[in-house]
PDB file of N, CA and C in Angstrom:
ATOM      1  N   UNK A   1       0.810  -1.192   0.000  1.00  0.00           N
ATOM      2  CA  UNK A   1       0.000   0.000   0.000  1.00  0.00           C
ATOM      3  C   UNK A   1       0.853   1.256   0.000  1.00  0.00           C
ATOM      4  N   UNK A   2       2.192   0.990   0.440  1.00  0.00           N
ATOM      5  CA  UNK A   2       3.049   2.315   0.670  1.00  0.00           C
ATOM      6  C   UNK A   2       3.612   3.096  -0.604  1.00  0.00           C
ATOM      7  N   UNK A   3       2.981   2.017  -1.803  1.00  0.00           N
ATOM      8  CA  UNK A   3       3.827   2.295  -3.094  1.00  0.00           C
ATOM      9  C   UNK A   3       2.810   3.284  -3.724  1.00  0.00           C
ATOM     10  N   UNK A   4       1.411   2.958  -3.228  1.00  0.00           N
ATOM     11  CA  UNK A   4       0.552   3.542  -3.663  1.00  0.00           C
ATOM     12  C   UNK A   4       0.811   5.766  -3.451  1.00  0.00           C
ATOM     13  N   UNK A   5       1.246   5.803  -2.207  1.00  0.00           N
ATOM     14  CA  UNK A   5       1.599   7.468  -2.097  1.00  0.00           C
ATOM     15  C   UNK A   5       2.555   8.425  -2.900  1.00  0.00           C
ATOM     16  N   UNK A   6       3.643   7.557  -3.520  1.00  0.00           N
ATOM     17  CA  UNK A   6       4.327   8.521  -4.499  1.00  0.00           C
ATOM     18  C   UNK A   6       3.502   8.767  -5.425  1.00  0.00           C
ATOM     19  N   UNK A   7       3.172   7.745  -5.769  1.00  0.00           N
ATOM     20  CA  UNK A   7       2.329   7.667  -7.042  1.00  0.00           C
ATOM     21  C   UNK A   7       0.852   9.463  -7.124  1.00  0.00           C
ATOM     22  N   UNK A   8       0.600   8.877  -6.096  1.00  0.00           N
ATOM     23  CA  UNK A   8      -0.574   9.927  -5.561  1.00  0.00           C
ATOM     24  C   UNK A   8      -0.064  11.212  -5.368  1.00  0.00           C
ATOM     25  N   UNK A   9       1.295  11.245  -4.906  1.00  0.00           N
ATOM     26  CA  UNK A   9       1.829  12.928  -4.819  1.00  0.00           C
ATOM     27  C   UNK A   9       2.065  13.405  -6.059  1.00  0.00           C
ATOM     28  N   UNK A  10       2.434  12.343  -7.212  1.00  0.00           N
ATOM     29  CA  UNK A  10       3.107  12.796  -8.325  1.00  0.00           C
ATOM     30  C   UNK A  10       1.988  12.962  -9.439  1.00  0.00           C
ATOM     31  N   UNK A  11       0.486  12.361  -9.372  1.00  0.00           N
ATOM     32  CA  UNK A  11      -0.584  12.764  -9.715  1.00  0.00           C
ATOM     33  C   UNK A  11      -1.077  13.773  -9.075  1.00  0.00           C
ATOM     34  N   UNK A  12      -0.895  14.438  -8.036  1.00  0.00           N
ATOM     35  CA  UNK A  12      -1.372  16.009  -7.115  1.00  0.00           C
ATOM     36  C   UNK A  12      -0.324  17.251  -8.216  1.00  0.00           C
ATOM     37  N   UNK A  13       0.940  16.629  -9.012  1.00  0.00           N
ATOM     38  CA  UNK A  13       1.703  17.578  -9.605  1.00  0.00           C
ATOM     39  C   UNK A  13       1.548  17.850 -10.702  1.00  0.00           C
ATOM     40  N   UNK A  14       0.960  16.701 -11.363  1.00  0.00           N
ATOM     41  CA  UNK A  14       0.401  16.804 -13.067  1.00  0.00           C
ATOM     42  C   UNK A  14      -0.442  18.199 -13.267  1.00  0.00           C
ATOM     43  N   UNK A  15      -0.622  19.046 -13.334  1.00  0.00           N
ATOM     44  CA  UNK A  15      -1.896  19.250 -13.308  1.00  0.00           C
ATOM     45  C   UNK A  15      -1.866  20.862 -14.530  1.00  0.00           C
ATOM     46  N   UNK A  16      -2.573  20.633 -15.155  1.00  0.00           N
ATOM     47  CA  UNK A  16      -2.728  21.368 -16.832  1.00  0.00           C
ATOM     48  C   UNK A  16      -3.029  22.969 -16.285  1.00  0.00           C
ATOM     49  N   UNK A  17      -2.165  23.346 -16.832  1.00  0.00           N
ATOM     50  CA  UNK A  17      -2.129  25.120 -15.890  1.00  0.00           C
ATOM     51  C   UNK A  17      -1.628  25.581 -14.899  1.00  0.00           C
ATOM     52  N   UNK A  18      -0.800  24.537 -14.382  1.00  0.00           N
ATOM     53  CA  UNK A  18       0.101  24.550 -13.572  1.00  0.00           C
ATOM     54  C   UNK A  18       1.392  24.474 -13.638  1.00  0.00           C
ATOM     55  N   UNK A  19       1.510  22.717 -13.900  1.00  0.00           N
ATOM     56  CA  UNK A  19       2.860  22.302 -14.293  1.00  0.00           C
ATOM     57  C   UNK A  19       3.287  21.988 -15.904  1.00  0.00           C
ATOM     58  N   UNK A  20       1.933  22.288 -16.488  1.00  0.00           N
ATOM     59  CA  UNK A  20       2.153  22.389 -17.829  1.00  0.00           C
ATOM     60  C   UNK A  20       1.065  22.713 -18.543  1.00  0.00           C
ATOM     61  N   UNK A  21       1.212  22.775 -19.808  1.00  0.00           N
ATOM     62  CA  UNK A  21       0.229  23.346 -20.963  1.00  0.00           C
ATOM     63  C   UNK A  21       0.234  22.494 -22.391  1.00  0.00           C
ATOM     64  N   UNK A  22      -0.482  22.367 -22.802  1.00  0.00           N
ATOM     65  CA  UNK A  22      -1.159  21.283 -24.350  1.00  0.00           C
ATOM     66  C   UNK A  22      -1.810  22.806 -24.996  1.00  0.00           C
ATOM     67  N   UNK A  23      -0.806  22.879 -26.280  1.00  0.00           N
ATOM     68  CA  UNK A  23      -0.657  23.781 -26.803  1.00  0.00           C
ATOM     69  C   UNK A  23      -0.723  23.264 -28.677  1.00  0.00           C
ATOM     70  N   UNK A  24      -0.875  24.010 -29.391  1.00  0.00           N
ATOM     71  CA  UNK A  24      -0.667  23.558 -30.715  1.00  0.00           C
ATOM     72  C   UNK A  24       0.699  22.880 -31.509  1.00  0.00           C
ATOM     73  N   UNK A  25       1.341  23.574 -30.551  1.00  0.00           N
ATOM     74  CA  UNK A  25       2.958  22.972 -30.459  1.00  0.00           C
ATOM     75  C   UNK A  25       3.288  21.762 -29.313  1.00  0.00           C
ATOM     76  N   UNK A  26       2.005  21.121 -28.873  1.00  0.00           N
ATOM     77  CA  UNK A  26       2.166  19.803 -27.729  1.00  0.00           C
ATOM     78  C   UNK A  26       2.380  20.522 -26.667  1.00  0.00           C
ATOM     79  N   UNK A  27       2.624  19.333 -26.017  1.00  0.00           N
ATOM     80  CA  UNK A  27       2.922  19.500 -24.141  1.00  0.00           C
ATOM     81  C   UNK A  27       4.428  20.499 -24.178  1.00  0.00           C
ATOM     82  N   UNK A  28       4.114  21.588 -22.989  1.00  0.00           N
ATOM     83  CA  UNK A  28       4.955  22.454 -22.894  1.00  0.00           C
ATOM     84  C   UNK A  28       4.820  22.769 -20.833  1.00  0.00           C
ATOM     85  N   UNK A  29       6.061  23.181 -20.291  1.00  0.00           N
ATOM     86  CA  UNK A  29       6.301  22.545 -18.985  1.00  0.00           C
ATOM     87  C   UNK A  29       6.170  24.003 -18.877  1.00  0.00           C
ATOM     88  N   UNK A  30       5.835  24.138 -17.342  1.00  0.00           N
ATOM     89  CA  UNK A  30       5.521  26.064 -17.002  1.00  0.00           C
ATOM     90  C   UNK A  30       6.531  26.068 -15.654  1.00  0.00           C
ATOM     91  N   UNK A  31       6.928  25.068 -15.231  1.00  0.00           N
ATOM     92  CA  UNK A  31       7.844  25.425 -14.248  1.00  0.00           C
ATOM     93  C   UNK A  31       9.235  25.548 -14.532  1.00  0.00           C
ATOM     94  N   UNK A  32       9.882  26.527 -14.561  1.00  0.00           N
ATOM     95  CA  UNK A  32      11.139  26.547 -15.080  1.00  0.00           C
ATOM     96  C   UNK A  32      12.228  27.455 -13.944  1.00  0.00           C
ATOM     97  N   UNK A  33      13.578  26.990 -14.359  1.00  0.00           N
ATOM     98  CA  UNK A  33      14.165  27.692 -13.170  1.00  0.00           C
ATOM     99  C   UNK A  33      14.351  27.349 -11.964  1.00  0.00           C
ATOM    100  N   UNK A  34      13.812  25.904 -11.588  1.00  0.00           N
ATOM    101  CA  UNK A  34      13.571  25.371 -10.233  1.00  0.00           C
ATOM    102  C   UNK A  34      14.570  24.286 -10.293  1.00  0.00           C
ATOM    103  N   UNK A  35      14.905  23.481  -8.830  1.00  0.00           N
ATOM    104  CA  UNK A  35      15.634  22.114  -9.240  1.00  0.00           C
ATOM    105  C   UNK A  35      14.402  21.674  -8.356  1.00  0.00           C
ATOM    106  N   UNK A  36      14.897  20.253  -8.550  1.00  0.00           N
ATOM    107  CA  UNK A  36      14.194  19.129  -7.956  1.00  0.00           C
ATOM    108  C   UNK A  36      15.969  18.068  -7.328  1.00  0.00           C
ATOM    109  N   UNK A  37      15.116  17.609  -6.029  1.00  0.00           N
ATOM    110  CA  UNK A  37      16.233  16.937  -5.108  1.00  0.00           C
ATOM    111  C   UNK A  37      15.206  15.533  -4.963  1.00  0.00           C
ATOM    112  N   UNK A  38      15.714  14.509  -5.199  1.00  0.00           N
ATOM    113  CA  UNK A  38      15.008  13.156  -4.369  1.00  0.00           C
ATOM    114  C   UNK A  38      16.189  12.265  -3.637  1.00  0.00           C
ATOM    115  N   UNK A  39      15.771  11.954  -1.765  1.00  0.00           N
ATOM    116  CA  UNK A  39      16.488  11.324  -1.799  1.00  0.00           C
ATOM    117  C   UNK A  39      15.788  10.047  -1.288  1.00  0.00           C
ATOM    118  N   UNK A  40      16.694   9.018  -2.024  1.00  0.00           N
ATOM    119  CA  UNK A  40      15.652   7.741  -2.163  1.00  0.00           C
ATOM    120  C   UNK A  40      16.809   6.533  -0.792  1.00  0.00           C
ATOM    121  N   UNK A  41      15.749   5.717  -0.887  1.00  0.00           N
ATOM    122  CA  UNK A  41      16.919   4.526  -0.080  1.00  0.00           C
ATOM    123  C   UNK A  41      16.427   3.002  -0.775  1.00  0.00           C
ATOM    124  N   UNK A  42      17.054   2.365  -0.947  1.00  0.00           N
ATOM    125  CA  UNK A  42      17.136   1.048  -1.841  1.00  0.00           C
ATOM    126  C   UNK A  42      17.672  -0.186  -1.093  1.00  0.00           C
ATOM    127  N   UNK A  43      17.160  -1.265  -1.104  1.00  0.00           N
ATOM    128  CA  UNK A  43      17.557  -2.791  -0.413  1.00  0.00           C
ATOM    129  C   UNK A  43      19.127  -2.712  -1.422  1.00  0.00           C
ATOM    130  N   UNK A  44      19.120  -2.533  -2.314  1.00  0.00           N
ATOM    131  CA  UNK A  44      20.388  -3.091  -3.551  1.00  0.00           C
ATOM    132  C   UNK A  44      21.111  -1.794  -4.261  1.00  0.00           C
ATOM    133  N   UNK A  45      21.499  -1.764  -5.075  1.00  0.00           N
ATOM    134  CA  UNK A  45      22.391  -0.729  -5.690  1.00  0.00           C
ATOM    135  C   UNK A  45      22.293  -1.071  -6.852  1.00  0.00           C
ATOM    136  N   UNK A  46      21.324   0.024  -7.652  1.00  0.00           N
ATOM    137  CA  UNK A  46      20.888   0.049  -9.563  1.00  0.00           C
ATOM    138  C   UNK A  46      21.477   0.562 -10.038  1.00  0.00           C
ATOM    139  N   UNK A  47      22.830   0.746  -9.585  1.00  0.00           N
ATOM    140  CA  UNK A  47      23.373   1.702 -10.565  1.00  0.00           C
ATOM    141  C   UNK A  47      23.975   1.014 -11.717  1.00  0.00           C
ATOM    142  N   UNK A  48      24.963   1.691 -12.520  1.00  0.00           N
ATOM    143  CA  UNK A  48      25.001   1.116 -13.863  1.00  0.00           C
ATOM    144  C   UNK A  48      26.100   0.372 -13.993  1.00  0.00           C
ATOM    145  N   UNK A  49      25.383  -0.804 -14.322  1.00  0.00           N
ATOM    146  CA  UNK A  49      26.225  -2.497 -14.396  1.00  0.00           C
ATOM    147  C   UNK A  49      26.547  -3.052 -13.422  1.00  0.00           C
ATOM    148  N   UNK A  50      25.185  -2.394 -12.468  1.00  0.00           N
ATOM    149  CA  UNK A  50      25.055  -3.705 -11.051  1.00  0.00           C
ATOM    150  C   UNK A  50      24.352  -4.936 -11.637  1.00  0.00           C
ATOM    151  N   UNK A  51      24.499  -5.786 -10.760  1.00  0.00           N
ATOM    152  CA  UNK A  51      23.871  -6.926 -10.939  1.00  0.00           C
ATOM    153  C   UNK A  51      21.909  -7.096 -10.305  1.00  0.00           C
ATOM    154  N   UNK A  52      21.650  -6.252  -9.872  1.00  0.00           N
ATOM    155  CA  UNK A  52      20.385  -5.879  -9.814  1.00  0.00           C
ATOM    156  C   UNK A  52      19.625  -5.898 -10.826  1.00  0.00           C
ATOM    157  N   UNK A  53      20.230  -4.959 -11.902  1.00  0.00           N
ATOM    158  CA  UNK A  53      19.183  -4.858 -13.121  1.00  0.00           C
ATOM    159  C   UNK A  53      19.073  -3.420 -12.965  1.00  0.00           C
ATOM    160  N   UNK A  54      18.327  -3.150 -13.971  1.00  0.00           N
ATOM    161  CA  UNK A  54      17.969  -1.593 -14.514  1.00  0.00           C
ATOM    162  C   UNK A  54      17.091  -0.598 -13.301  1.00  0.00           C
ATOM    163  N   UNK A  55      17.971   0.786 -13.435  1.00  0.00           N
ATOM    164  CA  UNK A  55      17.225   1.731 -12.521  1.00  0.00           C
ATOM    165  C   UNK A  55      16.064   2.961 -13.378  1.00  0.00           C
ATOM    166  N   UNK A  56      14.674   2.356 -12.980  1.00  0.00           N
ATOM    167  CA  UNK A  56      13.641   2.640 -13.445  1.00  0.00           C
ATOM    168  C   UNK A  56      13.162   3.947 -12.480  1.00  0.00           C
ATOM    169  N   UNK A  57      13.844   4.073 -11.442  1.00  0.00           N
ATOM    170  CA  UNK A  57      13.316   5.249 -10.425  1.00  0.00           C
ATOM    171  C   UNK A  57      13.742   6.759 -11.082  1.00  0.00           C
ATOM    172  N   UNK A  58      14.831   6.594 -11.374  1.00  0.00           N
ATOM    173  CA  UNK A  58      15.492   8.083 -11.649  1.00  0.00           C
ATOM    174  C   UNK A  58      14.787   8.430 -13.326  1.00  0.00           C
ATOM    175  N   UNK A  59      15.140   7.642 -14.092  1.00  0.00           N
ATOM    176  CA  UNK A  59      14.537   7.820 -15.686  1.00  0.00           C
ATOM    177  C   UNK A  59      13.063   8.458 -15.516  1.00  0.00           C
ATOM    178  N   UNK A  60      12.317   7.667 -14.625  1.00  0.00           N
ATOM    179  CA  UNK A  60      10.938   8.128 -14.375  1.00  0.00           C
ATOM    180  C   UNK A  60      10.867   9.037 -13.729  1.00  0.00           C
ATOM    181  N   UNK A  61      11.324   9.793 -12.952  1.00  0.00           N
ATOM    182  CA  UNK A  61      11.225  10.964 -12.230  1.00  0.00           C
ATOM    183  C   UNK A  61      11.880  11.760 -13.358  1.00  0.00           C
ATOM    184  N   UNK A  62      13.064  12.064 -13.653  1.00  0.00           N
ATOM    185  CA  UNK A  62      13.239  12.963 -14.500  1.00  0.00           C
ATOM    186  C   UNK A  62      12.247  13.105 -15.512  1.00  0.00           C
ATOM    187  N   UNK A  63      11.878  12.244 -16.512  1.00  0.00           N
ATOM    188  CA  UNK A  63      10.933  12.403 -17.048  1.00  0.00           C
ATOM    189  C   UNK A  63       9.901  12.985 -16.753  1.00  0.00           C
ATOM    190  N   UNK A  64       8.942  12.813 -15.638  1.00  0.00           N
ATOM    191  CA  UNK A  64       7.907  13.890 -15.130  1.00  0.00           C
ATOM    192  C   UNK A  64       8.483  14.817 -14.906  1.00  0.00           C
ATOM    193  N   UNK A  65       9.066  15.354 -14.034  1.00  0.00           N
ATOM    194  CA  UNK A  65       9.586  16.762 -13.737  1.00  0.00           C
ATOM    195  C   UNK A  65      10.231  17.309 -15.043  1.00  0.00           C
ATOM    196  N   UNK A  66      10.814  16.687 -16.081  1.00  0.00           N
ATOM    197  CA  UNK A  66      11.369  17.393 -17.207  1.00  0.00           C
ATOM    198  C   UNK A  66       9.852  18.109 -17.842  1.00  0.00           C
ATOM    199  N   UNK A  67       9.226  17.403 -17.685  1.00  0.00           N
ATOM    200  CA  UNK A  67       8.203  17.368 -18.864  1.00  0.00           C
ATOM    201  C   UNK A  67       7.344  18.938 -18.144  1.00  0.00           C
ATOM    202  N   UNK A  68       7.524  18.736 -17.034  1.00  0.00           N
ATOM    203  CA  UNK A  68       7.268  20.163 -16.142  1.00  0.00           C
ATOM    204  C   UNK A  68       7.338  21.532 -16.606  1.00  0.00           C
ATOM    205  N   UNK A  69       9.267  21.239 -17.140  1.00  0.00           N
ATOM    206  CA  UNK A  69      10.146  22.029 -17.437  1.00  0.00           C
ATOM    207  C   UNK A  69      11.303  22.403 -16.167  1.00  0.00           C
ATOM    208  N   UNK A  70      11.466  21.379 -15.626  1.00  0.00           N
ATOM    209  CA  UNK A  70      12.351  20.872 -13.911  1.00  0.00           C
ATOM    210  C   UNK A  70      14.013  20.157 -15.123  1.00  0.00           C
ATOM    211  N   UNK A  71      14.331  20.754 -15.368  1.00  0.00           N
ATOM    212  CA  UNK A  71      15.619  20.033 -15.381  1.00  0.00           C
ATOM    213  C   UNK A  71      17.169  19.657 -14.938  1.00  0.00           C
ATOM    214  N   UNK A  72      16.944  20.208 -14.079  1.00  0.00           N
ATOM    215  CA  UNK A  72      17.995  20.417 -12.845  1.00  0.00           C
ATOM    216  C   UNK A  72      17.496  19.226 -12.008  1.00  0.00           C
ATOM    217  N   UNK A  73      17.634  18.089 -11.878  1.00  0.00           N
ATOM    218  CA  UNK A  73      17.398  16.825 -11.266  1.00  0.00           C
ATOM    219  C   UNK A  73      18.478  16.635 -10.277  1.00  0.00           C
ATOM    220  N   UNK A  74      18.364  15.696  -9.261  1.00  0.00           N
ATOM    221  CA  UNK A  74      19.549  15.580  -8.615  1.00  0.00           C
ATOM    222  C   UNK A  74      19.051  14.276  -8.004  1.00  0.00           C
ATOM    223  N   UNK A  75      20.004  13.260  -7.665  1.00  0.00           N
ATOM    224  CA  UNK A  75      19.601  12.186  -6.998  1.00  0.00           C
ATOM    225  C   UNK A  75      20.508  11.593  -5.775  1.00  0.00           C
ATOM    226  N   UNK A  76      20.090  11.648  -4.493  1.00  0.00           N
ATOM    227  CA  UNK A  76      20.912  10.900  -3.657  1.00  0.00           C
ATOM    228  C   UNK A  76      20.303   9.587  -3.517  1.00  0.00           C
ATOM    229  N   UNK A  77      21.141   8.619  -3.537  1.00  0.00           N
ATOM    230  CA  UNK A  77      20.573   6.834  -3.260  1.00  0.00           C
ATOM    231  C   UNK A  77      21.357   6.673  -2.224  1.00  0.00           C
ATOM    232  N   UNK A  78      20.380   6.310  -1.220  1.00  0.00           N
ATOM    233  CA  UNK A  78      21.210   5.606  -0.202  1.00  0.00           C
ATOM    234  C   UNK A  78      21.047   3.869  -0.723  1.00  0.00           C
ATOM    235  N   UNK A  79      22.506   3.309  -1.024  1.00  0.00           N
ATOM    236  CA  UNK A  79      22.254   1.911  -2.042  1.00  0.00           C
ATOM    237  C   UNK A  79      22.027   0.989  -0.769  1.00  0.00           C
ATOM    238  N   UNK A  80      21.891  -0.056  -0.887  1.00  0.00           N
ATOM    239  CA  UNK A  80      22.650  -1.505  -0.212  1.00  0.00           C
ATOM    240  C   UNK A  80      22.441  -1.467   0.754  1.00  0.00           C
ATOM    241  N   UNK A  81      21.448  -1.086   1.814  1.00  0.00           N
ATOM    242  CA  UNK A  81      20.634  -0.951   3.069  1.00  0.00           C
ATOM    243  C   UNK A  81      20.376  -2.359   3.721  1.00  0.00           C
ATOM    244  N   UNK A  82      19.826  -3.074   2.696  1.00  0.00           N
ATOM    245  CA  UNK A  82      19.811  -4.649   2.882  1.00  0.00           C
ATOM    246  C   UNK A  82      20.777  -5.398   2.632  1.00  0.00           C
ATOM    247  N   UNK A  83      21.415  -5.531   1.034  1.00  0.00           N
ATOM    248  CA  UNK A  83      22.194  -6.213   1.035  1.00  0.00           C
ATOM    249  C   UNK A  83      23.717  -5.886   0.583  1.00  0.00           C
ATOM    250  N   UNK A  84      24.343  -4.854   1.830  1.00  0.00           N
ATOM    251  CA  UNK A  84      25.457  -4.617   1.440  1.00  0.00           C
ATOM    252  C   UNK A  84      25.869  -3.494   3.127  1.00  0.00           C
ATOM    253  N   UNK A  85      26.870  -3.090   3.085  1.00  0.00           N
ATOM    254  CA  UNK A  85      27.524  -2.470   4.176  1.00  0.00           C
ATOM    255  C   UNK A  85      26.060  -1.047   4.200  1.00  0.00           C
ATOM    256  N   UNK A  86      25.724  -0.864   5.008  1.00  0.00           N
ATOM    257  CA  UNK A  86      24.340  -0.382   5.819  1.00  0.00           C
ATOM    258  C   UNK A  86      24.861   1.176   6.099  1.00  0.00           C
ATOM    259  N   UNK A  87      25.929   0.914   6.994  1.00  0.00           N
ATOM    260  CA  UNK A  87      26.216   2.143   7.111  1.00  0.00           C
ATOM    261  C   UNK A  87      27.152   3.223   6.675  1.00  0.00           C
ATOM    262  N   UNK A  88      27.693   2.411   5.698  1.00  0.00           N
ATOM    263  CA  UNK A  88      28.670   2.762   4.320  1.00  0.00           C
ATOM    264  C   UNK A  88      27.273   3.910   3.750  1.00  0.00           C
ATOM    265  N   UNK A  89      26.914   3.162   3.469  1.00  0.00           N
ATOM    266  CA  UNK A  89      26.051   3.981   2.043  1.00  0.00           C
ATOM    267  C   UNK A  89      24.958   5.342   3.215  1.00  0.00           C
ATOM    268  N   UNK A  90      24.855   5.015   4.301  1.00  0.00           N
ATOM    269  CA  UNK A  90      24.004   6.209   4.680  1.00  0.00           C
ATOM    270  C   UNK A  90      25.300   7.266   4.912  1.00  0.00           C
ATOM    271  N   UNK A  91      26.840   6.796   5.434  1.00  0.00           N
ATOM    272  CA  UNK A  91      27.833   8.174   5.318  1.00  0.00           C
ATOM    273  C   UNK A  91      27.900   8.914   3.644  1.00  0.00           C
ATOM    274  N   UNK A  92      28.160   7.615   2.764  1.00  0.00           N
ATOM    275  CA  UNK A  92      28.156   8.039   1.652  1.00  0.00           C
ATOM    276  C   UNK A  92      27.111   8.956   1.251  1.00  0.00           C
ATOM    277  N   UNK A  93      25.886   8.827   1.394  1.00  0.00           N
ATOM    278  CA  UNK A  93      24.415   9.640   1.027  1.00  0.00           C
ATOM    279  C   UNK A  93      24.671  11.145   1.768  1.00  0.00           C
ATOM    280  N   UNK A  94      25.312  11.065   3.126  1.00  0.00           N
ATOM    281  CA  UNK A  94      25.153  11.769   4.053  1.00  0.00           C
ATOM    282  C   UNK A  94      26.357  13.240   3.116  1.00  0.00           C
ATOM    283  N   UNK A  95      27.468  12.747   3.120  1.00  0.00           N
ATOM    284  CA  UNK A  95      28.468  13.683   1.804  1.00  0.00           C
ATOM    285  C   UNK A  95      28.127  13.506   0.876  1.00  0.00           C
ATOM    286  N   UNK A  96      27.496  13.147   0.171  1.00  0.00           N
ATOM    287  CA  UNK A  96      26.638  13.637  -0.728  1.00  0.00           C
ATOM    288  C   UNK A  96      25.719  15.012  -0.934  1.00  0.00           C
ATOM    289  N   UNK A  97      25.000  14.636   0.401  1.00  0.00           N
ATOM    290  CA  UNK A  97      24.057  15.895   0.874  1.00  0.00           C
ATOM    291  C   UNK A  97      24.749  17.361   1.180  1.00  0.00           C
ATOM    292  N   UNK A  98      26.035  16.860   1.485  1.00  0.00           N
ATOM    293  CA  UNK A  98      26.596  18.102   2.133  1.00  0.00           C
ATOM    294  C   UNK A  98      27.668  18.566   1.079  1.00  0.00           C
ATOM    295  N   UNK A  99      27.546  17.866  -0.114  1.00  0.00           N
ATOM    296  CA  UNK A  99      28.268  18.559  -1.418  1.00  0.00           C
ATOM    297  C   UNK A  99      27.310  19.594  -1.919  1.00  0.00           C
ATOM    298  N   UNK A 100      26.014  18.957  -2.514  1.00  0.00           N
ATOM    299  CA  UNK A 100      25.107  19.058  -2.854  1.00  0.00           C
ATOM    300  C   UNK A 100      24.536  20.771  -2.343  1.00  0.00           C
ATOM    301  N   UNK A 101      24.004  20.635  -0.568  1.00  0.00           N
ATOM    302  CA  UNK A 101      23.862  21.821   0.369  1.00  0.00           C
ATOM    303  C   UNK A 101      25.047  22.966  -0.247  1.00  0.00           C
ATOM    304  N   UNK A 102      26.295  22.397  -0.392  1.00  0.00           N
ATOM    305  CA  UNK A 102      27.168  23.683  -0.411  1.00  0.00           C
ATOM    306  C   UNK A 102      26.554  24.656  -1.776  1.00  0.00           C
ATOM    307  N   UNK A 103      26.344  24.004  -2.852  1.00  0.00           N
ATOM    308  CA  UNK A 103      26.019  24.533  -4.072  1.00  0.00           C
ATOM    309  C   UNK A 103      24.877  24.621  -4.438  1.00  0.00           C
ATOM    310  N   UNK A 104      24.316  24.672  -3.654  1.00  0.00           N
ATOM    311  CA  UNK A 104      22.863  24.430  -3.939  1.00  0.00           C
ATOM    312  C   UNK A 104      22.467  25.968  -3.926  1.00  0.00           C
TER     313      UNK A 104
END
């Protein structure tokens, strides 16, 4: 059921006159100038040419928020929570955040 609430926040963002416009020239994004930050946490680590398999979280978020006109994306993963060093990846996430904070 918990999967069900992103879903539901990210349908509260769609919304025609807001975050975008259907125009004669197609879909056109009205938010511009903004970033977007997600930080996610994961049993495994999707990144590219893990043995997990393909990361479907980030492609799909950029995609909505691009389509916004959000292209300034940013992603912290805290990886391997389950199956890998636990508290590796929350220091790692943690400097991350605090690269991120400086320039932000």
């Amino acid at each position: 059921m918990g999967s069900l609430k992103p879903k539901a926040y990210l349908e509260h963002l769609i919304r025609i006159g807001c975050t975008y416009e259907v125009g004669e020239a197609g879909v056109r994004g009205l938010v511009h100038g903004r970033k977007a930050l997600f930080i996610t946490s994961r049993d495994g680590n999707y990144s590219s040419g893990s043995p997990f398999g393909e990361d479907h979280q980030e492609p799909y978020l950029q995609a909505i928020f691009g389509s916004f006109g959000i292209q300034d994306v940013e992603f912290v993963n805290v990886n391997n929570l389950v199956l890998g060093d636990r508290e590796k990846s929350v220091l790692a996430a943690q400097a991350s955040l605090q690269t991120l904070a400086a320039h932000w």
